[in-house]
N, C-alpha and C. Protein backbone atom coordinates (compact mmCIF):
# COMPACT_ATOMS: atom_id res chain seq x y z
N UNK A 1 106.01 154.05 136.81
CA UNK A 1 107.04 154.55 135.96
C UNK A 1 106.95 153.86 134.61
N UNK A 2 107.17 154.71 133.54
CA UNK A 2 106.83 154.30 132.55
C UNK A 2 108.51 153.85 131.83
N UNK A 3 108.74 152.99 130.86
CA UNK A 3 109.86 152.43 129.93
C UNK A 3 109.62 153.07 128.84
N UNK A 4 110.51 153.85 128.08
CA UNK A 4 110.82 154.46 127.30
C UNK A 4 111.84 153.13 126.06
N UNK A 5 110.60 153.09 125.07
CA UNK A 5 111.12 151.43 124.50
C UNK A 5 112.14 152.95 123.10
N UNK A 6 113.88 152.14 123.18
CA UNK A 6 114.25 152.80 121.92
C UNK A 6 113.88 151.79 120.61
N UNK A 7 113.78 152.78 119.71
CA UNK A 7 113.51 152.13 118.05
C UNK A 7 114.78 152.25 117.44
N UNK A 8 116.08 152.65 117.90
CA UNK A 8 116.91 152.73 117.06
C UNK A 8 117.61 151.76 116.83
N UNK A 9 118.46 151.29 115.62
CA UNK A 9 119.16 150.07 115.11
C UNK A 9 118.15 149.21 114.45
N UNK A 10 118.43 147.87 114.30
CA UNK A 10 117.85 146.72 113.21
C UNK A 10 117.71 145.67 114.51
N UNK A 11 116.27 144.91 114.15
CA UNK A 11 116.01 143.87 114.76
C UNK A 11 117.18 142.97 113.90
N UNK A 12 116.73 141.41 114.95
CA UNK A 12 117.75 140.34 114.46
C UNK A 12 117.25 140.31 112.88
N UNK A 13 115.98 139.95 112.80
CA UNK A 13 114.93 139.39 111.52
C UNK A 13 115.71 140.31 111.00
N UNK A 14 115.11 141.58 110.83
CA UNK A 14 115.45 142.51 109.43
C UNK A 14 117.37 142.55 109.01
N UNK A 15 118.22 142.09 110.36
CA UNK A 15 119.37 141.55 109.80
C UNK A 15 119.55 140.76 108.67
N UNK A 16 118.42 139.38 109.30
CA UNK A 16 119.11 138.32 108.75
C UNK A 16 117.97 138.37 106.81
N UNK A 17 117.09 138.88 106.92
CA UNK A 17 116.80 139.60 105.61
C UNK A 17 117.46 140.44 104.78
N UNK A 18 118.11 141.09 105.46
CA UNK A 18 119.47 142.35 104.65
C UNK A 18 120.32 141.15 104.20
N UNK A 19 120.97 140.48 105.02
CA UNK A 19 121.84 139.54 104.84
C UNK A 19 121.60 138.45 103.49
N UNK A 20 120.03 137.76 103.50
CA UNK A 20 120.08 136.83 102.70
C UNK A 20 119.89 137.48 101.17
N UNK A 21 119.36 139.02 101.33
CA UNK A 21 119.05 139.80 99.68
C UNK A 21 120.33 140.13 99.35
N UNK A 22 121.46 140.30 100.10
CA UNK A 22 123.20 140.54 99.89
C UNK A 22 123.18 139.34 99.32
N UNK A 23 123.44 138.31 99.96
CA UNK A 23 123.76 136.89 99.44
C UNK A 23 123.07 136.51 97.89
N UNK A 24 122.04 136.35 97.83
CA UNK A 24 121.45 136.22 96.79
C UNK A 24 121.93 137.51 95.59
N UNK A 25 121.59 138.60 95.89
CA UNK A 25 122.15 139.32 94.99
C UNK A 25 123.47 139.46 93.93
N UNK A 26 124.34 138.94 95.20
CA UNK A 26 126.09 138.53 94.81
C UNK A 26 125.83 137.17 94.36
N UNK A 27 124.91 136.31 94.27
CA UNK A 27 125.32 134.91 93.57
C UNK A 27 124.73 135.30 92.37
N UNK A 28 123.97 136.33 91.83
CA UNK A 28 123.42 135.89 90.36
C UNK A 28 124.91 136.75 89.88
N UNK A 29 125.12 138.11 90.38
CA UNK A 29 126.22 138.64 89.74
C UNK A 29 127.17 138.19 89.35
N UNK A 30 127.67 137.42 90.52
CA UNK A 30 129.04 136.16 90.18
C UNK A 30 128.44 135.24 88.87
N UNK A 31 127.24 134.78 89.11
CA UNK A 31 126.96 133.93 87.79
C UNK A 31 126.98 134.42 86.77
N UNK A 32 126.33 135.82 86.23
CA UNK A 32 126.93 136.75 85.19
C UNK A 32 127.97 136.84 85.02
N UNK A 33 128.77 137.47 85.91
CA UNK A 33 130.42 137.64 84.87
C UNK A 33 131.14 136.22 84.87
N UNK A 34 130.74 135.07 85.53
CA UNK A 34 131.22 134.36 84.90
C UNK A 34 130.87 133.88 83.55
N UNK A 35 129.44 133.93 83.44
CA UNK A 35 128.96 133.83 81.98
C UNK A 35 129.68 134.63 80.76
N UNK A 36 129.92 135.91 81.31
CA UNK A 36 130.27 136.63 80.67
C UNK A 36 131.62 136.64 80.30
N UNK A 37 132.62 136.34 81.43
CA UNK A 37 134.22 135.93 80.95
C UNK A 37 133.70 134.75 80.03
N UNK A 38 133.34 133.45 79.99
CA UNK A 38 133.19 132.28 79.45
C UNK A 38 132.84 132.63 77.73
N UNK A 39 131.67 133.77 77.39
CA UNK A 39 131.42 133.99 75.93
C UNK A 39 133.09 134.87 75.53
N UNK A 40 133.34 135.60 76.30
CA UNK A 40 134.50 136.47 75.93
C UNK A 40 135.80 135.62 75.53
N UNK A 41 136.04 134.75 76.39
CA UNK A 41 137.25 133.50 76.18
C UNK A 41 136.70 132.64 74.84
N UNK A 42 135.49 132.29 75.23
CA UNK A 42 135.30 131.58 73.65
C UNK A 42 135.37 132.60 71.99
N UNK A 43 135.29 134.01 72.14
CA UNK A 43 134.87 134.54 71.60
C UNK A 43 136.70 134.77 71.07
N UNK A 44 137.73 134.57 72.07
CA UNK A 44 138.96 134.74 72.14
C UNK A 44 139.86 133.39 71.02
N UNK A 45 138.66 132.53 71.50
CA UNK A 45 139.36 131.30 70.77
C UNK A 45 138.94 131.29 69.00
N UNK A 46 138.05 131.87 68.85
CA UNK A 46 137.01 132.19 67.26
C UNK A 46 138.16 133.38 66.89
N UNK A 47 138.49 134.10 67.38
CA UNK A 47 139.44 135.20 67.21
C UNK A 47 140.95 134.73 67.14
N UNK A 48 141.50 133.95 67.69
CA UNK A 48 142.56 132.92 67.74
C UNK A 48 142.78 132.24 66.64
N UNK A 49 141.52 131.40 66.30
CA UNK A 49 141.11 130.27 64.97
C UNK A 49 141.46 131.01 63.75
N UNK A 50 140.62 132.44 63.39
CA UNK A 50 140.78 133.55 61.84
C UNK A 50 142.57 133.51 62.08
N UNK A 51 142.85 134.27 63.31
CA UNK A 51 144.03 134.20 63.15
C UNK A 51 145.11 132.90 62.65
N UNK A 52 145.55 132.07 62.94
CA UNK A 52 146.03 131.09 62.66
C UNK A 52 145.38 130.61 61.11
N UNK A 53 144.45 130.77 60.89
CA UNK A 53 144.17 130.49 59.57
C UNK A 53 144.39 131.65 58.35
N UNK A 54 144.71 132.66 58.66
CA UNK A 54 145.53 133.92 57.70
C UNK A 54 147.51 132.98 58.06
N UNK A 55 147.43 132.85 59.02
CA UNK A 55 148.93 132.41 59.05
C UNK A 55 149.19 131.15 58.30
N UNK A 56 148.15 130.05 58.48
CA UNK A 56 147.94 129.12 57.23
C UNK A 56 148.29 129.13 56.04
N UNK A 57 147.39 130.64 55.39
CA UNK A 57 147.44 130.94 53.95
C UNK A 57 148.82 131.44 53.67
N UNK A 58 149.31 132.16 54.66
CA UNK A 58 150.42 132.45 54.44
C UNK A 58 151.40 131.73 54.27
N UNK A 59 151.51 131.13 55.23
CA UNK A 59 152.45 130.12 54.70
C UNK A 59 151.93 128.92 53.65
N UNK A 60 150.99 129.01 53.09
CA UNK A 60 150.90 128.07 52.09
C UNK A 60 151.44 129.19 50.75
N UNK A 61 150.94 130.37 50.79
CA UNK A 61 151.68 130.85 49.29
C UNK A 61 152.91 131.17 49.45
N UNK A 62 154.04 130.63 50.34
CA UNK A 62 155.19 130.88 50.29
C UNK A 62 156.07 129.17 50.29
N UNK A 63 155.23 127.91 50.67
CA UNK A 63 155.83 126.78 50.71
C UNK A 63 154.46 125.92 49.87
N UNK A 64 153.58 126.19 49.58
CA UNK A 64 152.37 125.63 48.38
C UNK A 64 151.99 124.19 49.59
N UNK A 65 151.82 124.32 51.00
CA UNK A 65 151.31 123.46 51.38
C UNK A 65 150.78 123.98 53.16
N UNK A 66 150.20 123.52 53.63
CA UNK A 66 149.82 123.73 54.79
C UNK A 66 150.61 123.14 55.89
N UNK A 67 150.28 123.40 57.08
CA UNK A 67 151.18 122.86 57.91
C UNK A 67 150.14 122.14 59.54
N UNK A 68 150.61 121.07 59.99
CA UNK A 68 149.81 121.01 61.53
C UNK A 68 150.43 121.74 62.43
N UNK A 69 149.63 121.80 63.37
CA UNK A 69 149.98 122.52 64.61
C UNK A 69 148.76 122.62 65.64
N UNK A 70 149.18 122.16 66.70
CA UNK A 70 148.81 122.20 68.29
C UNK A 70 149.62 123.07 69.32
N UNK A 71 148.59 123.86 69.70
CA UNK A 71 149.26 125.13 70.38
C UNK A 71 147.94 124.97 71.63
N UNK A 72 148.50 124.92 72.83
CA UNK A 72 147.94 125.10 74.09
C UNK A 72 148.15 126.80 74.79
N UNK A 73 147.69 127.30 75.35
CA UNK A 73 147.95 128.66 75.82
C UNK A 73 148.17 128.59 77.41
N UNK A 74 148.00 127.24 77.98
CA UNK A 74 148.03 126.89 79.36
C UNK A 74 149.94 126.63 79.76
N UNK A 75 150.29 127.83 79.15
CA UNK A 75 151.90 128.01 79.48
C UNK A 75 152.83 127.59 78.89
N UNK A 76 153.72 128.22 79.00
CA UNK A 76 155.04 128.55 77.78
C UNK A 76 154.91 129.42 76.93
N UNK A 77 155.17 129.42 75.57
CA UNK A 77 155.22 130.47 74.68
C UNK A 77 153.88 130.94 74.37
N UNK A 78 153.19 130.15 73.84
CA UNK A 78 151.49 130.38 73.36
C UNK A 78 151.70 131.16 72.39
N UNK A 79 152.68 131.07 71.44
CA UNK A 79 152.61 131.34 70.20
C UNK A 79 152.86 129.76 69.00
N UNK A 80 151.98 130.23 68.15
CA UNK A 80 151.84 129.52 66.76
C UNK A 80 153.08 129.41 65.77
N UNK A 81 154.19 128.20 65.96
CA UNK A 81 155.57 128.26 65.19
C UNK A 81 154.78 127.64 63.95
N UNK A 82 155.38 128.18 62.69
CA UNK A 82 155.64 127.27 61.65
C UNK A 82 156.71 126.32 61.42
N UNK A 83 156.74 125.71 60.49
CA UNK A 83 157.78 124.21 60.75
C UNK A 83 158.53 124.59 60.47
N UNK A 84 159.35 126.01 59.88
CA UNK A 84 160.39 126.54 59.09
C UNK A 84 161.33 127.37 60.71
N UNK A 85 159.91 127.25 61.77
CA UNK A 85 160.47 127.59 63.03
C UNK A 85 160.10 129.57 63.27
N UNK A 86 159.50 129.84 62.06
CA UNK A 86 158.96 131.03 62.39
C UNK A 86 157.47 131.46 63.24
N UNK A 87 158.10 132.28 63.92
CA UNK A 87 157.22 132.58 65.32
C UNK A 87 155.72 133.79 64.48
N UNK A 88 154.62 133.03 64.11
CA UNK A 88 153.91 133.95 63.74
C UNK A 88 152.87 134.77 64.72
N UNK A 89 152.35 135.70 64.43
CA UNK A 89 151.54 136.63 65.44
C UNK A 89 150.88 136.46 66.39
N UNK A 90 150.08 134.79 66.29
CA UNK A 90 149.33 134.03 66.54
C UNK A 90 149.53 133.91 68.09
N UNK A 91 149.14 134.60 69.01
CA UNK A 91 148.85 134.43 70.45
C UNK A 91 147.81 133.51 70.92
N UNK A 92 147.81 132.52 71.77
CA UNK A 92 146.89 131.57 72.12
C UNK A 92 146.56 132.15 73.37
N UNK A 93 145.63 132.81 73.62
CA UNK A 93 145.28 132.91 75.37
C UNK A 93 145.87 131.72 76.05
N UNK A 94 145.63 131.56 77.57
CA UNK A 94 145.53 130.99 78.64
C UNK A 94 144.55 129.92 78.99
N UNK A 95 144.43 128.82 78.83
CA UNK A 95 143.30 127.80 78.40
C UNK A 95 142.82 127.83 77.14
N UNK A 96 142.71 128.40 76.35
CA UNK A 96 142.66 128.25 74.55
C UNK A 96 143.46 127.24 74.41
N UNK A 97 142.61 126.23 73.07
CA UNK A 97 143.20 125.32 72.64
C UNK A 97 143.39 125.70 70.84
N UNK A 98 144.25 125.79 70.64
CA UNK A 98 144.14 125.50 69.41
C UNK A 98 144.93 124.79 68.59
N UNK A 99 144.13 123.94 67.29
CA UNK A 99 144.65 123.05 66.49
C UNK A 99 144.39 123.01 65.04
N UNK A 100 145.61 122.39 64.66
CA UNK A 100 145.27 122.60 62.70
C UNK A 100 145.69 121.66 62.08
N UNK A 101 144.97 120.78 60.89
CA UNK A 101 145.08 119.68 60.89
C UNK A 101 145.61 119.57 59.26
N UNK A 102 146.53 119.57 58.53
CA UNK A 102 146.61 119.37 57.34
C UNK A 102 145.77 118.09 56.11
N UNK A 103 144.83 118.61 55.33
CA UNK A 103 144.33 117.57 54.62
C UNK A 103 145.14 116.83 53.10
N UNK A 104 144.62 115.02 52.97
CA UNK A 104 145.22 115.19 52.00
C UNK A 104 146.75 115.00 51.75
N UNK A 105 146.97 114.00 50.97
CA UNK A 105 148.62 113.78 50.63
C UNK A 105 149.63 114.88 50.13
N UNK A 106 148.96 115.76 49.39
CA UNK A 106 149.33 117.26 48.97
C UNK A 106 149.25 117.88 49.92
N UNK A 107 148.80 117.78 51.38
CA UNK A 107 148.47 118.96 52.13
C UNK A 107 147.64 120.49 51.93
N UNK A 108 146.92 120.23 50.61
CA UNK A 108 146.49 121.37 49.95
C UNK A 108 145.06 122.33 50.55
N UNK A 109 144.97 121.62 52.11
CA UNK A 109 143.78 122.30 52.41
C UNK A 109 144.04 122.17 53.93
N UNK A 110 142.95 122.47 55.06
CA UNK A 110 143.22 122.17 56.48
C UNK A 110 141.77 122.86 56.84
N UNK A 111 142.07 121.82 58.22
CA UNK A 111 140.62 122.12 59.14
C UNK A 111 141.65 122.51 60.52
N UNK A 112 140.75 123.75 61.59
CA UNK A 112 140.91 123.98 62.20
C UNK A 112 140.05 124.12 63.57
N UNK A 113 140.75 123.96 64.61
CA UNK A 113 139.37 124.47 65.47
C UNK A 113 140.12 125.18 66.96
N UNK A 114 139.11 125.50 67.53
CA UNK A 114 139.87 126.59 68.78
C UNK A 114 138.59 125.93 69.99
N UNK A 115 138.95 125.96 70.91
CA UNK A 115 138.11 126.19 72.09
C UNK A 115 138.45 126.82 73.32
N UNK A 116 137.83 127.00 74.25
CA UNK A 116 138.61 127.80 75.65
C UNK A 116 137.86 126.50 76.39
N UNK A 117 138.78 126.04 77.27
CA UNK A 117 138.21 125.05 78.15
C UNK A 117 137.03 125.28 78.90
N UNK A 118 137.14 126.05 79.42
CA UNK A 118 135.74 126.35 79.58
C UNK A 118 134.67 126.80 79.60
N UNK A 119 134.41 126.22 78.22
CA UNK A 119 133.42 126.87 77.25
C UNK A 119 132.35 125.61 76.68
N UNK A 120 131.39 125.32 76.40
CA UNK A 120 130.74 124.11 75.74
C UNK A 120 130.39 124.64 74.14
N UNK A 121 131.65 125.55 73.70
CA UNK A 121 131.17 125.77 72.29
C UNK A 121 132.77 125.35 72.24
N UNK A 122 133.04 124.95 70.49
CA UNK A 122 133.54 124.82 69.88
C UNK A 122 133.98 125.45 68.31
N UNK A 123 134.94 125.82 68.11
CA UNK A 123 134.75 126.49 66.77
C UNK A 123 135.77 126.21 65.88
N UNK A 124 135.08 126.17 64.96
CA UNK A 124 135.74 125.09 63.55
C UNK A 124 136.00 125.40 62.33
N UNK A 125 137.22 125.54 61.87
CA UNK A 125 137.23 126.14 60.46
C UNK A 125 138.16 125.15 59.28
N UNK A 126 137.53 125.34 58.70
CA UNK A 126 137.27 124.83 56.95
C UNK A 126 138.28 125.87 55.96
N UNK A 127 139.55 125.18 55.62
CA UNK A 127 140.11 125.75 54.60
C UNK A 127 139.36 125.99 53.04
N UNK A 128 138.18 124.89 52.89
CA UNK A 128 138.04 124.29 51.58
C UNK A 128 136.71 125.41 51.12
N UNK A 129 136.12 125.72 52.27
CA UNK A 129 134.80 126.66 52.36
C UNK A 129 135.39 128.21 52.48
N UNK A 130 136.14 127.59 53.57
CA UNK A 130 136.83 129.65 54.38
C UNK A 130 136.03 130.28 55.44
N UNK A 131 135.09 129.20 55.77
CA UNK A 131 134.04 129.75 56.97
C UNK A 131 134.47 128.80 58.10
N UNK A 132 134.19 129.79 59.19
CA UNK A 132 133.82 129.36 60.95
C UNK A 132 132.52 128.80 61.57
N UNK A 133 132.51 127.80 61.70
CA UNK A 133 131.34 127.15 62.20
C UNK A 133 131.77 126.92 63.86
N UNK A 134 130.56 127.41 64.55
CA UNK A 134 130.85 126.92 66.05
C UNK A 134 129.70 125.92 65.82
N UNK A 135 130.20 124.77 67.23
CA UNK A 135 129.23 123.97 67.63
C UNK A 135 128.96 123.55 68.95
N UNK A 136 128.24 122.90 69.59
CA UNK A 136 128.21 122.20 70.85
C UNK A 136 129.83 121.30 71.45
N UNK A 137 130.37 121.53 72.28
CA UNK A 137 131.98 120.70 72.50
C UNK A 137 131.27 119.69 73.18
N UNK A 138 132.22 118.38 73.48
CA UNK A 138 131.47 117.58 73.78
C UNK A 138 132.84 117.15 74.69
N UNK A 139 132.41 117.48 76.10
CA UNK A 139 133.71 117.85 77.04
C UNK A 139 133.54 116.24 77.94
N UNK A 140 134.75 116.08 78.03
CA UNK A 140 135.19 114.81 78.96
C UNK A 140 135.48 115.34 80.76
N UNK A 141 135.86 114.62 80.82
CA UNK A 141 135.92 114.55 82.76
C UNK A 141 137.03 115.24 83.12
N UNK A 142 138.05 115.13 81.84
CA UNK A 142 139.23 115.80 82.27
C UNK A 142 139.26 117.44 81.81
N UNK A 143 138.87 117.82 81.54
CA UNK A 143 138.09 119.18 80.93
C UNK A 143 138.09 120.23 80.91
């Protein structure tokens, strides 16, 4: 009597091959969009920075001086007050940092910069020029 061998279904092997090209496949993807949220958030904080620095100018041709300000987006308002207590447009994402530093005893100029925590760029702006420079961040442990 002869055995009639069936071919239907998946050996173990060709399982555990399906299995490891799934696996692998889903880890580069995950590594992409995280790459990809990470340029977008930084790209959020460079977009953040112009902003706050039109709100700068603004309020410098209405009080002839600049103002500081540290604005976190990691909860509460995540908007940009001026010292007069006005709430300007200035939305800080969610981990966006942003800061503005008044130069100068006159206050007649300011540097700014934005980052998204987790990001290893940095971006930096110059009242005195009017340009955005990104650079390398140079991130600590707490980070």
């Amino acid at each position: 009597m002869k055995q009639v061998r069936s071919t239907l279904g998946f050996t173990g092997v060709e399982m555990v091959f399906a299995v490891l090209i799934i696996a692998v496949l889903s880890t580069i993807y995950f590594f992409l969009v995280d790459s990809y949220r990470n340029r977008r958030m930084s790209e959020q904080a460079a977009k953040v920075l112009m902003m706050a620095a039109k709100a700068q100018e603004d309020f410098f041709a209405k009080e002839h001086h600049y103002f500081d300000a540290e604005v976190s987006g990691n909860g509460g308002d995540g908007l940009l007050v001026t010292p007069d207590g006005h709430k300007t447009s200035v939305q800080v994402p969610p981990r966006v940092i942003l800061s503005l530093k008044s130069k100068g005893h006159d206050r007649a100029a300011f540097d700014g910069q934005a980052y998204y925590t987790g990001s290893k760029l940095i971006h930096r702006y110059d009242s005195e020029t009017g340009k955005i420079t990104t650079v390398p961040r140079v991130q600590d442990d707490s980070g």
